[in-house]
PDB file of N, CA and C in Angstrom:
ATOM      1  N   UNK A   1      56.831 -84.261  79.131  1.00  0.00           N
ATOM      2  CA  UNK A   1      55.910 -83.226  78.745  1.00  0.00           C
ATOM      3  C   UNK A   1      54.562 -83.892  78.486  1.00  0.00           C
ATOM      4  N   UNK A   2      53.376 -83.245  78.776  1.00  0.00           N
ATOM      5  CA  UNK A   2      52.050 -83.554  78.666  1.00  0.00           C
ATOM      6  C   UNK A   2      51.547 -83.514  77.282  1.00  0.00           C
ATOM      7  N   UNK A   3      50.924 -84.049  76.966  1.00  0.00           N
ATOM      8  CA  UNK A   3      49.800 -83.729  75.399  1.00  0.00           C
ATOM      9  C   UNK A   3      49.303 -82.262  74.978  1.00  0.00           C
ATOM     10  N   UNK A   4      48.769 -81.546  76.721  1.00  0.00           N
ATOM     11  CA  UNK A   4      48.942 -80.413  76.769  1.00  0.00           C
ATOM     12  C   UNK A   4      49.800 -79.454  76.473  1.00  0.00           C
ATOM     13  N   UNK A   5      50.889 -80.079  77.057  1.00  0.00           N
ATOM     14  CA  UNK A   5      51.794 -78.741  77.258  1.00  0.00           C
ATOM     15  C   UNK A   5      52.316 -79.019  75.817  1.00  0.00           C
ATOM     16  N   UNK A   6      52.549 -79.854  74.931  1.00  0.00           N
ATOM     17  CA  UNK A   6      52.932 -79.692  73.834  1.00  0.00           C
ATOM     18  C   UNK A   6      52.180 -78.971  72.750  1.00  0.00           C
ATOM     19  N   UNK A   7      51.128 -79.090  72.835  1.00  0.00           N
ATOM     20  CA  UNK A   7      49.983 -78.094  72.146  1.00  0.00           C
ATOM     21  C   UNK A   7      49.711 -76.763  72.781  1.00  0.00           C
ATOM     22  N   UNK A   8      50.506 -76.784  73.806  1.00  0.00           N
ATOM     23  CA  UNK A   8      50.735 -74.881  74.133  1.00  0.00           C
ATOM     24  C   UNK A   8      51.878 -74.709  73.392  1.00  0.00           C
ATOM     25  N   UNK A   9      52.996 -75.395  73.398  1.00  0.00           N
ATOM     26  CA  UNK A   9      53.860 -75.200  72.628  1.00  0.00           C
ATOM     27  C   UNK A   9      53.963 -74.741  71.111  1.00  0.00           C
ATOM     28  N   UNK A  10      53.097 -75.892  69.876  1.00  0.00           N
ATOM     29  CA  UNK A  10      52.331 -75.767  69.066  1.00  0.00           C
ATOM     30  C   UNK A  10      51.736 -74.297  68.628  1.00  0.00           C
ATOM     31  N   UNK A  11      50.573 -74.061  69.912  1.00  0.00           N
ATOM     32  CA  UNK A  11      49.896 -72.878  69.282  1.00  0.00           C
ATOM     33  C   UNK A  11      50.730 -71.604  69.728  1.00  0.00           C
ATOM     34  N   UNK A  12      51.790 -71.687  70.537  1.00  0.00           N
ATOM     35  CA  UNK A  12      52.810 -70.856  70.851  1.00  0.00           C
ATOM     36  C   UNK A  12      53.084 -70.627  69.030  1.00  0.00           C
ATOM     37  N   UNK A  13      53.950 -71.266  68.708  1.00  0.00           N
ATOM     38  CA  UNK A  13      54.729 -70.905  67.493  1.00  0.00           C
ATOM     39  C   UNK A  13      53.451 -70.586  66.389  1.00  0.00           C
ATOM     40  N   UNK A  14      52.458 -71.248  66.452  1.00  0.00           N
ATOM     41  CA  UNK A  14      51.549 -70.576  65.030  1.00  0.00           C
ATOM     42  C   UNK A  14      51.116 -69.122  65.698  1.00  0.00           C
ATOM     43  N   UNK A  15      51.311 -68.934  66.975  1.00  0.00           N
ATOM     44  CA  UNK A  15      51.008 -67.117  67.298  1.00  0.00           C
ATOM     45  C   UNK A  15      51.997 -66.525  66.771  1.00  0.00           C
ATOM     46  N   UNK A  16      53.407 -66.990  66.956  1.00  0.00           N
ATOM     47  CA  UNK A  16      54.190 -66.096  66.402  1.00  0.00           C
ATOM     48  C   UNK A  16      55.234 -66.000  65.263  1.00  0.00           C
ATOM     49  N   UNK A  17      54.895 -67.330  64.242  1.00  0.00           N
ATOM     50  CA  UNK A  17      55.016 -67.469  63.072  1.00  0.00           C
ATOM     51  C   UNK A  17      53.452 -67.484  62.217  1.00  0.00           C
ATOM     52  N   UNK A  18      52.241 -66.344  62.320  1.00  0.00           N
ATOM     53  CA  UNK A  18      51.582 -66.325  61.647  1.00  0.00           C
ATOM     54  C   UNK A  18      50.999 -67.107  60.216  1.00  0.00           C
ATOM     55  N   UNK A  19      52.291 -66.800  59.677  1.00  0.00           N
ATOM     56  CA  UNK A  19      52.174 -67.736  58.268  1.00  0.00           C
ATOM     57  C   UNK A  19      52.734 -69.115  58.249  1.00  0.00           C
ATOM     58  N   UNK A  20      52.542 -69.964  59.687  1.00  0.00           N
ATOM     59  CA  UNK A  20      52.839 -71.004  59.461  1.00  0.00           C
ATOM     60  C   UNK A  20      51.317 -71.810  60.191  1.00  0.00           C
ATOM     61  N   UNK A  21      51.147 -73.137  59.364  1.00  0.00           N
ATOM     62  CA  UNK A  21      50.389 -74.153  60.189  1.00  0.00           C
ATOM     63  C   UNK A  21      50.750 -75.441  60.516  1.00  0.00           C
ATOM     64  N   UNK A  22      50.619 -75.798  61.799  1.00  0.00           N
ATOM     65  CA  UNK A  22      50.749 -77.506  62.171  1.00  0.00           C
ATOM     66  C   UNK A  22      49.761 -78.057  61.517  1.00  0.00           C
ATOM     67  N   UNK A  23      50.463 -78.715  60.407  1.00  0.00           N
ATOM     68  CA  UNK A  23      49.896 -79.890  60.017  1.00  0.00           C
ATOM     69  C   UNK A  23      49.396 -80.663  60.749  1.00  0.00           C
ATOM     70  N   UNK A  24      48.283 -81.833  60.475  1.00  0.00           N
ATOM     71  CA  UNK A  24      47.958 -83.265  61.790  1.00  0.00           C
ATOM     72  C   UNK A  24      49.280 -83.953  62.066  1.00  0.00           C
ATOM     73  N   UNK A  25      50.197 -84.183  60.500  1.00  0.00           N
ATOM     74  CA  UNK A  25      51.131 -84.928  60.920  1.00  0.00           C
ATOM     75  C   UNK A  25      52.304 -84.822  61.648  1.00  0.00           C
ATOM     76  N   UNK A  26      52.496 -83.195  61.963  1.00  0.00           N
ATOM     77  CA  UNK A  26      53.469 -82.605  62.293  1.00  0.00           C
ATOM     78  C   UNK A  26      52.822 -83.006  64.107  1.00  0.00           C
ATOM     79  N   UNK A  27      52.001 -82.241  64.356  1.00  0.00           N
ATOM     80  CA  UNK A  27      51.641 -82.503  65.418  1.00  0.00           C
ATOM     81  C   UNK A  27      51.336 -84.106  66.129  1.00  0.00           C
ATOM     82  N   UNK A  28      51.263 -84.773  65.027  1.00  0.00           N
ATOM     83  CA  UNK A  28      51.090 -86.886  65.308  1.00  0.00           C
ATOM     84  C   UNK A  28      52.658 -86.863  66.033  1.00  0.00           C
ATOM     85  N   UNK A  29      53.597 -86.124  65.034  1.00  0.00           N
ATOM     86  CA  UNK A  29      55.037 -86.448  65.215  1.00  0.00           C
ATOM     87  C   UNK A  29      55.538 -86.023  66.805  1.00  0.00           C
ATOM     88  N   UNK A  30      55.009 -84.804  66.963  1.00  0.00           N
ATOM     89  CA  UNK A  30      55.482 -84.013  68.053  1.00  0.00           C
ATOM     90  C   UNK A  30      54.353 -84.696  69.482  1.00  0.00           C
ATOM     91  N   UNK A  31      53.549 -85.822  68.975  1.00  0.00           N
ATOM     92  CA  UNK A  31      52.746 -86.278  70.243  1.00  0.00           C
ATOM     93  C   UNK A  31      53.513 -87.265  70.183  1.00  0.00           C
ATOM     94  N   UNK A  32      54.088 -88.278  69.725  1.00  0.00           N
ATOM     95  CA  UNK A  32      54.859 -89.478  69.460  1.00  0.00           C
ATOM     96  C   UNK A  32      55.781 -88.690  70.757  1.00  0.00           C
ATOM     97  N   UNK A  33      56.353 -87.852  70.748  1.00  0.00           N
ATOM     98  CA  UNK A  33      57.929 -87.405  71.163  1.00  0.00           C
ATOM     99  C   UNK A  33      57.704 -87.070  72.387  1.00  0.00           C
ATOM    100  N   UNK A  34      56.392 -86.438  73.036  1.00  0.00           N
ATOM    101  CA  UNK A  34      56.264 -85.278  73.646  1.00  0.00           C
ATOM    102  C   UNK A  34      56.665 -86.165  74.684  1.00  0.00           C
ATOM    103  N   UNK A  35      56.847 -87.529  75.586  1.00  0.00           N
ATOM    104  CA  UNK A  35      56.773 -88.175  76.902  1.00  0.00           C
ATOM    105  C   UNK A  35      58.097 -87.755  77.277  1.00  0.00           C
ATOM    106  N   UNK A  36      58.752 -88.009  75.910  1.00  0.00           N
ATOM    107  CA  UNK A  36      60.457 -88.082  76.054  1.00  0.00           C
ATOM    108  C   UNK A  36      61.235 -86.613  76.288  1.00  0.00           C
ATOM    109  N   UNK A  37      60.204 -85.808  76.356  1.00  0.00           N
ATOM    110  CA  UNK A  37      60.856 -84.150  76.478  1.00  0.00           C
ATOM    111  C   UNK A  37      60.464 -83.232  77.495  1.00  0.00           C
ATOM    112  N   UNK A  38      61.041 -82.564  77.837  1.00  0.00           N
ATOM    113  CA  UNK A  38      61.116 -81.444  79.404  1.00  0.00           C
ATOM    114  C   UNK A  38      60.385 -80.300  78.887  1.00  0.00           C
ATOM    115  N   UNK A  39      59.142 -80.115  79.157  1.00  0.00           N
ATOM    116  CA  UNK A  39      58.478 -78.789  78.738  1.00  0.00           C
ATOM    117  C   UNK A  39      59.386 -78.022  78.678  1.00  0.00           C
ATOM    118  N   UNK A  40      59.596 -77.884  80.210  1.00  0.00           N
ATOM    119  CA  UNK A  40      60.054 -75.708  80.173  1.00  0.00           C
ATOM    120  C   UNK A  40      61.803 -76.197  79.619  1.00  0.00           C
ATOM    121  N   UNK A  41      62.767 -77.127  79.827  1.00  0.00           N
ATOM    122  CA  UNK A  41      63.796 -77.031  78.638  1.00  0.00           C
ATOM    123  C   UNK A  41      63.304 -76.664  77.247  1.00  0.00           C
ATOM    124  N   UNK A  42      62.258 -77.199  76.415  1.00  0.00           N
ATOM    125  CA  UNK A  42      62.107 -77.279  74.976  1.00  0.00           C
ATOM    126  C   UNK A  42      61.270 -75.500  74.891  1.00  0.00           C
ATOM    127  N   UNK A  43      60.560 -75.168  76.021  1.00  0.00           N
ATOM    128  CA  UNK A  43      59.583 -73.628  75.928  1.00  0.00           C
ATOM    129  C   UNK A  43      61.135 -72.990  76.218  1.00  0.00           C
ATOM    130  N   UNK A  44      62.344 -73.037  76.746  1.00  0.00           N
ATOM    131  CA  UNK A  44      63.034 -72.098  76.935  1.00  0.00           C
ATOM    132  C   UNK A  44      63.939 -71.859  75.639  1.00  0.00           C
ATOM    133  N   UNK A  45      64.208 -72.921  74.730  1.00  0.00           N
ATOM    134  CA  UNK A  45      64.642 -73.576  73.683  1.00  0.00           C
ATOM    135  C   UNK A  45      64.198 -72.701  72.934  1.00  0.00           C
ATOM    136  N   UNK A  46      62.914 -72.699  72.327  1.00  0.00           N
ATOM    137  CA  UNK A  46      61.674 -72.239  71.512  1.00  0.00           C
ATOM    138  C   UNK A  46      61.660 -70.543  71.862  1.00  0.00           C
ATOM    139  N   UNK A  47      61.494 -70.478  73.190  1.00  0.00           N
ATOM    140  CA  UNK A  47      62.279 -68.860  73.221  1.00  0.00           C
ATOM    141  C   UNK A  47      63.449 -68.456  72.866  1.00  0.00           C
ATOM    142  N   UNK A  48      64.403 -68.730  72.574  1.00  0.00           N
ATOM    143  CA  UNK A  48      65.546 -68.339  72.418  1.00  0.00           C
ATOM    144  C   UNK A  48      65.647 -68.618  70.700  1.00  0.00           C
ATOM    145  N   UNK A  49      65.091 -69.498  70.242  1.00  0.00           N
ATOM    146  CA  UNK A  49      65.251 -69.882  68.503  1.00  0.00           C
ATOM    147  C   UNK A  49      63.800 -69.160  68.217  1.00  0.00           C
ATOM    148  N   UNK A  50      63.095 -68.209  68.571  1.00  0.00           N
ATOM    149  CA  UNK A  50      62.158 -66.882  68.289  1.00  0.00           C
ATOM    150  C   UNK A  50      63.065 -66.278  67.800  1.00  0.00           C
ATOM    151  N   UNK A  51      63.933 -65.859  68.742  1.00  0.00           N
ATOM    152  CA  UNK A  51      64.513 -64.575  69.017  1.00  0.00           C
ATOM    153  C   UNK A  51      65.476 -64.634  68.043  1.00  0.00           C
ATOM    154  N   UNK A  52      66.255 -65.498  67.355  1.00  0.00           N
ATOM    155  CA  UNK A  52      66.545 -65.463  66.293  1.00  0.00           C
ATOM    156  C   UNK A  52      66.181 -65.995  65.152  1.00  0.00           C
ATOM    157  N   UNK A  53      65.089 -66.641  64.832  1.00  0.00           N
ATOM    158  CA  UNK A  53      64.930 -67.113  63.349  1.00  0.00           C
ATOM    159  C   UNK A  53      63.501 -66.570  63.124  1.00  0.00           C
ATOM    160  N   UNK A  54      62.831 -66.058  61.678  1.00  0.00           N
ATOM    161  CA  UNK A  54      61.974 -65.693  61.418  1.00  0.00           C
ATOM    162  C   UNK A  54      61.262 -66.799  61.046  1.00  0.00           C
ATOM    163  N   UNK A  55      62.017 -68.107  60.966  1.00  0.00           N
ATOM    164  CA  UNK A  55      61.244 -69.392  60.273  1.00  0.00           C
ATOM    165  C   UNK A  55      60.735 -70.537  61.543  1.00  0.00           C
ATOM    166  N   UNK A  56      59.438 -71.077  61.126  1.00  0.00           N
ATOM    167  CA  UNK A  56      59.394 -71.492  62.719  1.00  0.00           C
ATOM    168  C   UNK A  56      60.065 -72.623  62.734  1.00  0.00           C
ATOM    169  N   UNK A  57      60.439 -73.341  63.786  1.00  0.00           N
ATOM    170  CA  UNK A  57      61.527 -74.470  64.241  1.00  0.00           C
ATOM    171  C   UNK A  57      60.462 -75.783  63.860  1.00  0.00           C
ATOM    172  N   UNK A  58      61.979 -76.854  63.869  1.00  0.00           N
ATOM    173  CA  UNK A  58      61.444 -78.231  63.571  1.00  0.00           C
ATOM    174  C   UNK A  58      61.329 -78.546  64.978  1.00  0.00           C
ATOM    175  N   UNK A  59      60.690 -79.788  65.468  1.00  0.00           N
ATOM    176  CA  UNK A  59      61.132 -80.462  66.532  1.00  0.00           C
ATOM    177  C   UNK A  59      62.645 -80.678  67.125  1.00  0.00           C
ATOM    178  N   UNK A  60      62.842 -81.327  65.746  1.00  0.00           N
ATOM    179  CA  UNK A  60      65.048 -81.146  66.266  1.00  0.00           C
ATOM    180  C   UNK A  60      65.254 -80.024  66.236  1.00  0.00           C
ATOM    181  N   UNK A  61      64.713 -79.284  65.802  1.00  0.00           N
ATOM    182  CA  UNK A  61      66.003 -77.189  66.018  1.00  0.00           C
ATOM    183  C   UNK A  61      65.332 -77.584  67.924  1.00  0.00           C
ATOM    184  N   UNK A  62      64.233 -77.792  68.349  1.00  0.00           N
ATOM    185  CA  UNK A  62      64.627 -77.550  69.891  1.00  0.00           C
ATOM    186  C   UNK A  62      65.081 -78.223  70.940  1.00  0.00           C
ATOM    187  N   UNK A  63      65.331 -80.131  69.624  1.00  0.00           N
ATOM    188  CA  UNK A  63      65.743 -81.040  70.484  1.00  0.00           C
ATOM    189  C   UNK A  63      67.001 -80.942  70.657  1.00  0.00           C
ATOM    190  N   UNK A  64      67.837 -80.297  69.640  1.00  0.00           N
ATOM    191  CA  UNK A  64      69.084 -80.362  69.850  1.00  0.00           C
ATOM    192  C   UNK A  64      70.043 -79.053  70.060  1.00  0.00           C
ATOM    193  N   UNK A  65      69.045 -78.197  70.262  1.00  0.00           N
ATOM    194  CA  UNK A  65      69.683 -76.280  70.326  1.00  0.00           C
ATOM    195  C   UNK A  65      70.085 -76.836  71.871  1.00  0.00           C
ATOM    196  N   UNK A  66      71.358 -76.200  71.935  1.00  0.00           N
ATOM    197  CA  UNK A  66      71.667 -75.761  73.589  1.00  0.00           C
ATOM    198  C   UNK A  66      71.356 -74.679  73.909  1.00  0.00           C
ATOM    199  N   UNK A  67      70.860 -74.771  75.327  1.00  0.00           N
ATOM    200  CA  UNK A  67      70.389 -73.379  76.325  1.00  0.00           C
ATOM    201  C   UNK A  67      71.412 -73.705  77.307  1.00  0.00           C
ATOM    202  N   UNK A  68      72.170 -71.953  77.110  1.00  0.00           N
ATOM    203  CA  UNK A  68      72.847 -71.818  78.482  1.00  0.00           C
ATOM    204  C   UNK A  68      72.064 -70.939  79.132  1.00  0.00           C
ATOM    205  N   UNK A  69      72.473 -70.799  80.517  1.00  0.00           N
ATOM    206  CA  UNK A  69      71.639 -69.353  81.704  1.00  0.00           C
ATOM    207  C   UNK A  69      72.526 -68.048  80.888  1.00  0.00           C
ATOM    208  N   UNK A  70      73.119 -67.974  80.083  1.00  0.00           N
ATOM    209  CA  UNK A  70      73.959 -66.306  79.537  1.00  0.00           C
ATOM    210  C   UNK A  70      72.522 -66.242  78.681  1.00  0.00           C
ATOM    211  N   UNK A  71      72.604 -67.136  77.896  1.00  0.00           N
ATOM    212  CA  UNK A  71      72.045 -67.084  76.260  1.00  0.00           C
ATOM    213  C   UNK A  71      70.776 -66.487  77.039  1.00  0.00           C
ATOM    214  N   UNK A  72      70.290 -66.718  78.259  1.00  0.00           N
ATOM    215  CA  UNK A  72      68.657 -66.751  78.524  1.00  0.00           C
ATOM    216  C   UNK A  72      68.550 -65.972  79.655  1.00  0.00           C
ATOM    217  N   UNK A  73      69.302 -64.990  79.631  1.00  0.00           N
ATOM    218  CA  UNK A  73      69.185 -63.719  80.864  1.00  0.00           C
ATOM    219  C   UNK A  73      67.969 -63.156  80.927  1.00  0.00           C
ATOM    220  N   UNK A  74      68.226 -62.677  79.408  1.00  0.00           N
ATOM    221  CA  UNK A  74      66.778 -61.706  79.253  1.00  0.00           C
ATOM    222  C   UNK A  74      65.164 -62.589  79.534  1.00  0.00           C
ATOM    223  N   UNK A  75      65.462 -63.686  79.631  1.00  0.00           N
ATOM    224  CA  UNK A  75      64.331 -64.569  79.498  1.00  0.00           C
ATOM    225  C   UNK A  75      63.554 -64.657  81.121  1.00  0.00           C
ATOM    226  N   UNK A  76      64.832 -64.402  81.883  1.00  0.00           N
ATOM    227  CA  UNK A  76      64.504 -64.804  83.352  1.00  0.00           C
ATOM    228  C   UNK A  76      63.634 -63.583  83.725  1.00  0.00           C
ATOM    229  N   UNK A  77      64.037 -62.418  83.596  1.00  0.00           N
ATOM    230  CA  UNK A  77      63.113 -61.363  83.846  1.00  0.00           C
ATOM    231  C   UNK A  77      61.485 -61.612  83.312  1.00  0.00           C
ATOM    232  N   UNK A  78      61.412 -62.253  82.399  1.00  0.00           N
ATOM    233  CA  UNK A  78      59.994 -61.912  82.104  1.00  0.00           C
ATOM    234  C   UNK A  78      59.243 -63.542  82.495  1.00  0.00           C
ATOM    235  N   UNK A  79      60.386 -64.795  82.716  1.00  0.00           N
ATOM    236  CA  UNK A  79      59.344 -66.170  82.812  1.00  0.00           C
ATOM    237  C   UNK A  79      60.278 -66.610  84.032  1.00  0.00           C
ATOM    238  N   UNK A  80      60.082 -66.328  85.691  1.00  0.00           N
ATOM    239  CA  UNK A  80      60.791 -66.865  86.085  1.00  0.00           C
ATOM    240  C   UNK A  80      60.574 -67.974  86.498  1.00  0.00           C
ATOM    241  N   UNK A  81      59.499 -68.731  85.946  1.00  0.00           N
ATOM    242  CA  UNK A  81      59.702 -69.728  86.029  1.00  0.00           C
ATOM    243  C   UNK A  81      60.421 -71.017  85.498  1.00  0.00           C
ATOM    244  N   UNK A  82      60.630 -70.437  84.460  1.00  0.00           N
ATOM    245  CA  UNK A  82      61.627 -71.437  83.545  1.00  0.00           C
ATOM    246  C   UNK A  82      63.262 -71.784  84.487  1.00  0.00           C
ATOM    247  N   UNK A  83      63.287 -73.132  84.652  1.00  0.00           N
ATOM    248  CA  UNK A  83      64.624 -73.623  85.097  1.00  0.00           C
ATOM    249  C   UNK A  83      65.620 -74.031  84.064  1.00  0.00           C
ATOM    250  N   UNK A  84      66.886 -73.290  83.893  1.00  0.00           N
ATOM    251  CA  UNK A  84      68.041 -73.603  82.944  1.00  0.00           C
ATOM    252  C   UNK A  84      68.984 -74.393  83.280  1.00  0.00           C
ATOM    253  N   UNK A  85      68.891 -75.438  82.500  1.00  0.00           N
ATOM    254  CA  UNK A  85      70.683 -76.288  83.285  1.00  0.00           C
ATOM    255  C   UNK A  85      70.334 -77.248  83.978  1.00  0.00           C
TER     256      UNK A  85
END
C-alpha cells in the first residue's frame, strides 16, 4: 500500500467515525506498516468492520479480521473493484 492510499484510508474512517481523530502518532504507526499491507484487502476489511462496529478500528481489527466473498456480497455491487481472496 502507498502513503497515499493509506491516508485515503485514514480520512475514510474520520468521515465515518465523526467523533474520532488520527492522531500524528497513530498515523506515524499506520505509515511504518503501510508497505507491508494490500490496500483494497485492508479497504475491504474496513468496509465490512463499518458495517458492524460504531467504534473506529485499530490497525490490527483490519490486520487480522478475515474477509470472505459471502461476508462481502453486498460490497461487490457497489466497489467492483475490490478483489476478495
Amino acid at each position: 500500500m502507498t502513503k497515499i492510499e493509506m491516508f485515503k484510508i485514514l480520512v475514510l474512517i474520520e468521515k465515518k467515525y465523526s467523533f474520532c481523530t488520527i492522531k500524528s502518532e497513530t498515523a506515524e504507526k499506520w505509515l511504518l506498516m503501510c508497505e507491508e499491507l494490500n490496500y483494497h484487502s485492508i479497504l475491504a476489511r474496513l468496509y465490512q468492520y463499518m458495517r458492524s462496529s460504531g467504534y473506529p478500528p485499530s490497525l490490527e481489527n483490519l490486520m487480522n479480521s478475515e474477509v470472505t466473498k459471502s461476508n462481502l456480497q453486498w460490497l461487490e455491487e457497489y466497489i467492483p473493484k475490490i478483489k476478495i481472496g
